[in-house]
N, C-alpha and C. Protein backbone atom coordinates (compact mmCIF):
# COMPACT_ATOMS: atom_id res chain seq x y z
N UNK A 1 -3.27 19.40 -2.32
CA UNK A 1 -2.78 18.17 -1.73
C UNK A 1 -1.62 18.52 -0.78
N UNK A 2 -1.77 17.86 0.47
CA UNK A 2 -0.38 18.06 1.47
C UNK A 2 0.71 17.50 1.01
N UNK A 3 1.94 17.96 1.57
CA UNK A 3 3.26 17.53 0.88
C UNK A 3 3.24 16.11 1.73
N UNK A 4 2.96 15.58 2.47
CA UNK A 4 2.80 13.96 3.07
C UNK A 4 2.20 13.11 1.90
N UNK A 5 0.74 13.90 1.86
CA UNK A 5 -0.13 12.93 0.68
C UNK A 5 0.92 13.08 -0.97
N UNK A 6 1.59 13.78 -1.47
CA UNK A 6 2.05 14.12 -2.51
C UNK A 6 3.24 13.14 -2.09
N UNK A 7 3.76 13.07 -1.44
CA UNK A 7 5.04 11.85 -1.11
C UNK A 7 4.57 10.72 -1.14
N UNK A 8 3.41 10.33 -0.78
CA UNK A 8 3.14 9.21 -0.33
C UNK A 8 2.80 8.52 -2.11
N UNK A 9 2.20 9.17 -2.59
CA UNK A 9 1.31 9.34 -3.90
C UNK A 9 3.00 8.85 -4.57
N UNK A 10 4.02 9.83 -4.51
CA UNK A 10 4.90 9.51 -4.99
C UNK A 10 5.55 7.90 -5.22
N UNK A 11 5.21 7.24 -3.68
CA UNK A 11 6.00 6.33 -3.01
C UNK A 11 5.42 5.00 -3.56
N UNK A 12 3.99 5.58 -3.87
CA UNK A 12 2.51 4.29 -4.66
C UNK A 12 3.27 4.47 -6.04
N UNK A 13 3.63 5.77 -6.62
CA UNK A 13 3.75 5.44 -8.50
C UNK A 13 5.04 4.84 -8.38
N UNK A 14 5.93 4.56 -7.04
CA UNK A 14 7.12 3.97 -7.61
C UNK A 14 7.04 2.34 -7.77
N UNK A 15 6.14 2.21 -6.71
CA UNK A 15 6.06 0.87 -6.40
C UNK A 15 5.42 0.60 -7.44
N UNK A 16 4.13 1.41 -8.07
CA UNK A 16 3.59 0.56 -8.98
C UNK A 16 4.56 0.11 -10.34
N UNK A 17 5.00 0.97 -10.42
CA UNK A 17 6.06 0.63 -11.78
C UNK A 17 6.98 -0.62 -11.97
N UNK A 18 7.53 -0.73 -10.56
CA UNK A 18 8.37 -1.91 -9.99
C UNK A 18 7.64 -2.73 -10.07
N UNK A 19 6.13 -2.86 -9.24
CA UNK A 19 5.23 -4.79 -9.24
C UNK A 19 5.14 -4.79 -11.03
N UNK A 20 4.77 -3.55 -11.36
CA UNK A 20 4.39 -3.92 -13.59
C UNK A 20 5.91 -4.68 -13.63
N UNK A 21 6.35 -3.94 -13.43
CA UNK A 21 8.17 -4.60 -14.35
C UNK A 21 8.38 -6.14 -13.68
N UNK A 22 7.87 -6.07 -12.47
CA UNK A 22 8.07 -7.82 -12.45
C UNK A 22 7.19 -8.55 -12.53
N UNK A 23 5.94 -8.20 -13.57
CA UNK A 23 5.16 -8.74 -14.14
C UNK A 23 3.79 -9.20 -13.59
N UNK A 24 3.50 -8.48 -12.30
CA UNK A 24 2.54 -8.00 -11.40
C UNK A 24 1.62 -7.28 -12.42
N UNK A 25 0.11 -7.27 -12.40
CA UNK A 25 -1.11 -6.65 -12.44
C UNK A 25 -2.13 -5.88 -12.16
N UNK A 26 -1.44 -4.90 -12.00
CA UNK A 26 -2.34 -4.06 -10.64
C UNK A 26 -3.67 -3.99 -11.00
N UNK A 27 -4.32 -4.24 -9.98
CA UNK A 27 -6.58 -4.64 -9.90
C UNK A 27 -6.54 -2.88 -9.70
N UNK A 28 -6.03 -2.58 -8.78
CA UNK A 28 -6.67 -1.35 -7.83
C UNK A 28 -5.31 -0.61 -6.93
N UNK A 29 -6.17 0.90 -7.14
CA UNK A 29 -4.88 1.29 -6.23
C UNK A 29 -5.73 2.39 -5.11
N UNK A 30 -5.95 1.88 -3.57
CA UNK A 30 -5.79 3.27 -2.75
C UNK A 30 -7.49 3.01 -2.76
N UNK A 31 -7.59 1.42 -2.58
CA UNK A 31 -9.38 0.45 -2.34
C UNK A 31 -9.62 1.05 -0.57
N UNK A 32 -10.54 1.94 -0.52
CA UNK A 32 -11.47 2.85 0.46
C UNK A 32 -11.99 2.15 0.91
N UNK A 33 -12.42 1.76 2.64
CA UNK A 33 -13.77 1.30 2.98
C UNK A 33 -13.94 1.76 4.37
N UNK A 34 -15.33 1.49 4.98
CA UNK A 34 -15.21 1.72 6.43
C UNK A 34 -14.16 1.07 7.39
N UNK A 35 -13.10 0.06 6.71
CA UNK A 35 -12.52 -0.94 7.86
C UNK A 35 -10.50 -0.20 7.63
N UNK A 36 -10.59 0.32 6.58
CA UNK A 36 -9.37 0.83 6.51
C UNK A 36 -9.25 0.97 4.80
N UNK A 37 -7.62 1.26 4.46
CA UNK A 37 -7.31 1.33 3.39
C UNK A 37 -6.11 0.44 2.59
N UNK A 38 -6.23 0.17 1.32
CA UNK A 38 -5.23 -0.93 0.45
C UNK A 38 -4.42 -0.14 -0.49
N UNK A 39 -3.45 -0.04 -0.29
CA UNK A 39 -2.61 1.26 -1.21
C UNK A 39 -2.55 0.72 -2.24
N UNK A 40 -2.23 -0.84 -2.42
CA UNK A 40 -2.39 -1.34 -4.27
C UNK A 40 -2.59 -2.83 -3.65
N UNK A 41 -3.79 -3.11 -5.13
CA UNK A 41 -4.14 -4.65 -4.68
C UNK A 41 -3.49 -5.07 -6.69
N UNK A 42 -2.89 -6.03 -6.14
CA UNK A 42 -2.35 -6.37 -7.96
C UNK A 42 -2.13 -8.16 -7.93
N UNK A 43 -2.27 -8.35 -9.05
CA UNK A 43 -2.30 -9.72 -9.12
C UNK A 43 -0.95 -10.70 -9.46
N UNK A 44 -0.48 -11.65 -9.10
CA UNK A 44 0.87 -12.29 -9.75
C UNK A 44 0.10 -13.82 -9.38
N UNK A 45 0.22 -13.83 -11.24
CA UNK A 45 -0.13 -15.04 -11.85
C UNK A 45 -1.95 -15.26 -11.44
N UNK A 46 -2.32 -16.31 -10.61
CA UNK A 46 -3.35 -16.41 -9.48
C UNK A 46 -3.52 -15.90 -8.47
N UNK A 47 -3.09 -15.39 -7.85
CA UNK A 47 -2.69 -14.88 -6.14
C UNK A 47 -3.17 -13.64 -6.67
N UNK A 48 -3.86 -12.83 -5.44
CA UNK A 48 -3.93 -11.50 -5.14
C UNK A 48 -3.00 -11.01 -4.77
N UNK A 49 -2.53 -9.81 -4.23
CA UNK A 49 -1.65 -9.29 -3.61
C UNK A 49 -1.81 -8.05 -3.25
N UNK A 50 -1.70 -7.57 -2.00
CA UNK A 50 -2.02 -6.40 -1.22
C UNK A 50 -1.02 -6.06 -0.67
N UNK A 51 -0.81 -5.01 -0.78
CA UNK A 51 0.50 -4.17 -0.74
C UNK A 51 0.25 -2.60 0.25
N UNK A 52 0.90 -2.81 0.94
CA UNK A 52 0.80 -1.17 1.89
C UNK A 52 2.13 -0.60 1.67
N UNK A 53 2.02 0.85 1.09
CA UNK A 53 3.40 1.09 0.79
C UNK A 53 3.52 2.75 1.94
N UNK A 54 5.05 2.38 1.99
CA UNK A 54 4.85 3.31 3.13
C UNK A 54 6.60 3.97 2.51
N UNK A 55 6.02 5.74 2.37
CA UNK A 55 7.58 6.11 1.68
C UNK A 55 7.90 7.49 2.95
N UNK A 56 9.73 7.39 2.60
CA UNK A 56 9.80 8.29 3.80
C UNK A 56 11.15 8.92 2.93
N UNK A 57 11.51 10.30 3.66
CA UNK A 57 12.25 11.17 3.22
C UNK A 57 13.84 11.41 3.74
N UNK A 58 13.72 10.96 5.08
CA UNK A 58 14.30 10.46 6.32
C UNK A 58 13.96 9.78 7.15
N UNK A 59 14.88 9.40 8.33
CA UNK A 59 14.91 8.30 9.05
C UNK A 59 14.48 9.03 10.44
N UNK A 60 14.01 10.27 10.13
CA UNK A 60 13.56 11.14 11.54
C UNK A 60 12.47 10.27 12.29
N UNK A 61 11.74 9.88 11.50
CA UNK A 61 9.94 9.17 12.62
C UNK A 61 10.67 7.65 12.57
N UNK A 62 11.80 7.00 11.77
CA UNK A 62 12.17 5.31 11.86
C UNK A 62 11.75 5.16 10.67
N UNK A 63 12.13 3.71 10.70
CA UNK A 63 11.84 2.85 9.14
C UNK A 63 10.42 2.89 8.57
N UNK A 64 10.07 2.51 7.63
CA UNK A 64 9.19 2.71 7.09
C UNK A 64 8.41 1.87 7.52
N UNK A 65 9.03 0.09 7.71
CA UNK A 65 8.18 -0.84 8.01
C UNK A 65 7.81 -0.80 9.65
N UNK A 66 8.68 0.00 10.63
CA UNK A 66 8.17 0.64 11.70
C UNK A 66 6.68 1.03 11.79
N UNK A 67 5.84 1.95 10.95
CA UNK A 67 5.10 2.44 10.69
C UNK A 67 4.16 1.91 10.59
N UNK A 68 4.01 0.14 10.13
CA UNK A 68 2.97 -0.66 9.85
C UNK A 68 2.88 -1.94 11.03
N UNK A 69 2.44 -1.08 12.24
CA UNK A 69 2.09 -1.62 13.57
C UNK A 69 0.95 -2.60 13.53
N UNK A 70 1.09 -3.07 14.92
CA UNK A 70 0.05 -4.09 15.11
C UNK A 70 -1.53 -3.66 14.46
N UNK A 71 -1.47 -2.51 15.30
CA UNK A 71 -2.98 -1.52 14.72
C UNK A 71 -3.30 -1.28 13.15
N UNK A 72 -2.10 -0.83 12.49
CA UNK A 72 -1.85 -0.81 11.30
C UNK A 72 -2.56 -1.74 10.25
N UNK A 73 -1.93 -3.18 11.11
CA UNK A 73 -1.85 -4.33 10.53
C UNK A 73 -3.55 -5.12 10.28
N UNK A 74 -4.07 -4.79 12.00
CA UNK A 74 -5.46 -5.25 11.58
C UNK A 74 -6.53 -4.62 10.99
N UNK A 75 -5.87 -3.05 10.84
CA UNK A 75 -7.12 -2.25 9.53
C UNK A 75 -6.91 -2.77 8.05
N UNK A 76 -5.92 -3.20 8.09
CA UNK A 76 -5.67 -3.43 6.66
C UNK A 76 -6.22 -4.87 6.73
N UNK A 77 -5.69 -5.75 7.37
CA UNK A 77 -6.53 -7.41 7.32
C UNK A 77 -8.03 -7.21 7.41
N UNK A 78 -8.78 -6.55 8.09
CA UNK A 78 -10.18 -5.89 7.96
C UNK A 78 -10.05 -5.32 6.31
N UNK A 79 -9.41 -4.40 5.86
CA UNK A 79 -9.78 -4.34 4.72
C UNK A 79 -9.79 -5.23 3.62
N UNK A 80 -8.80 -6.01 3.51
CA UNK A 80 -8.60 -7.22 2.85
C UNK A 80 -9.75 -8.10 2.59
N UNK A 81 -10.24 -8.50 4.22
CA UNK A 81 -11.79 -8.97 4.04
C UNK A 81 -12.49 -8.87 3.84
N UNK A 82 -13.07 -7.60 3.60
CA UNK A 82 -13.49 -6.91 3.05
C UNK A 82 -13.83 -6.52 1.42
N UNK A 83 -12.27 -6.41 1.07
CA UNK A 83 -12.09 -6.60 -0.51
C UNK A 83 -12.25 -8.36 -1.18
N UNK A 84 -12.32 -8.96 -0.26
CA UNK A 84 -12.17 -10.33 -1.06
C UNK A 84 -14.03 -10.50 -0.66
């Protein structure tokens, strides 16, 4: 595994721990398809919830939420539709 994917992997077990502790459900983590990818889909209460988690080491490439661009944005809404 690359040290990116091993960070990133890192950045998913933190978050997942955090949505459990506030009483979040995680369905799925890191849902594959031809339209893109869902780093964790988890449930609170009724509601779905899809989550792109994005972890960084420094502020060398910008913020994290930098990272989840327009382009970004509609692989993942394609995936979403996908998953539902």
């Amino acid at each position: 595994m690359y040290i990116n994917q091993e960070i990133g992997k890192f950045g998913e077990d933190i978050a997942t721990k955090y949505l459990q502790k506030k009483g979040y459900k995680i369905i799925e983590r890191n849902f594959s398809c031809k339209q893109g990818e869902i780093d964790i889909i988890a449930k609170d209460f009724s509601e779905l919830v899809f989550i792109e988690v994005k972890t960084r080491t420094n502020k060398k490439y910008g913020f994290a939420s930098e990272a989840v661009n327009e382009n970004k944005q509609k692989h993942l809404l394609s995936a979403i539709k996908y998953y539902i």
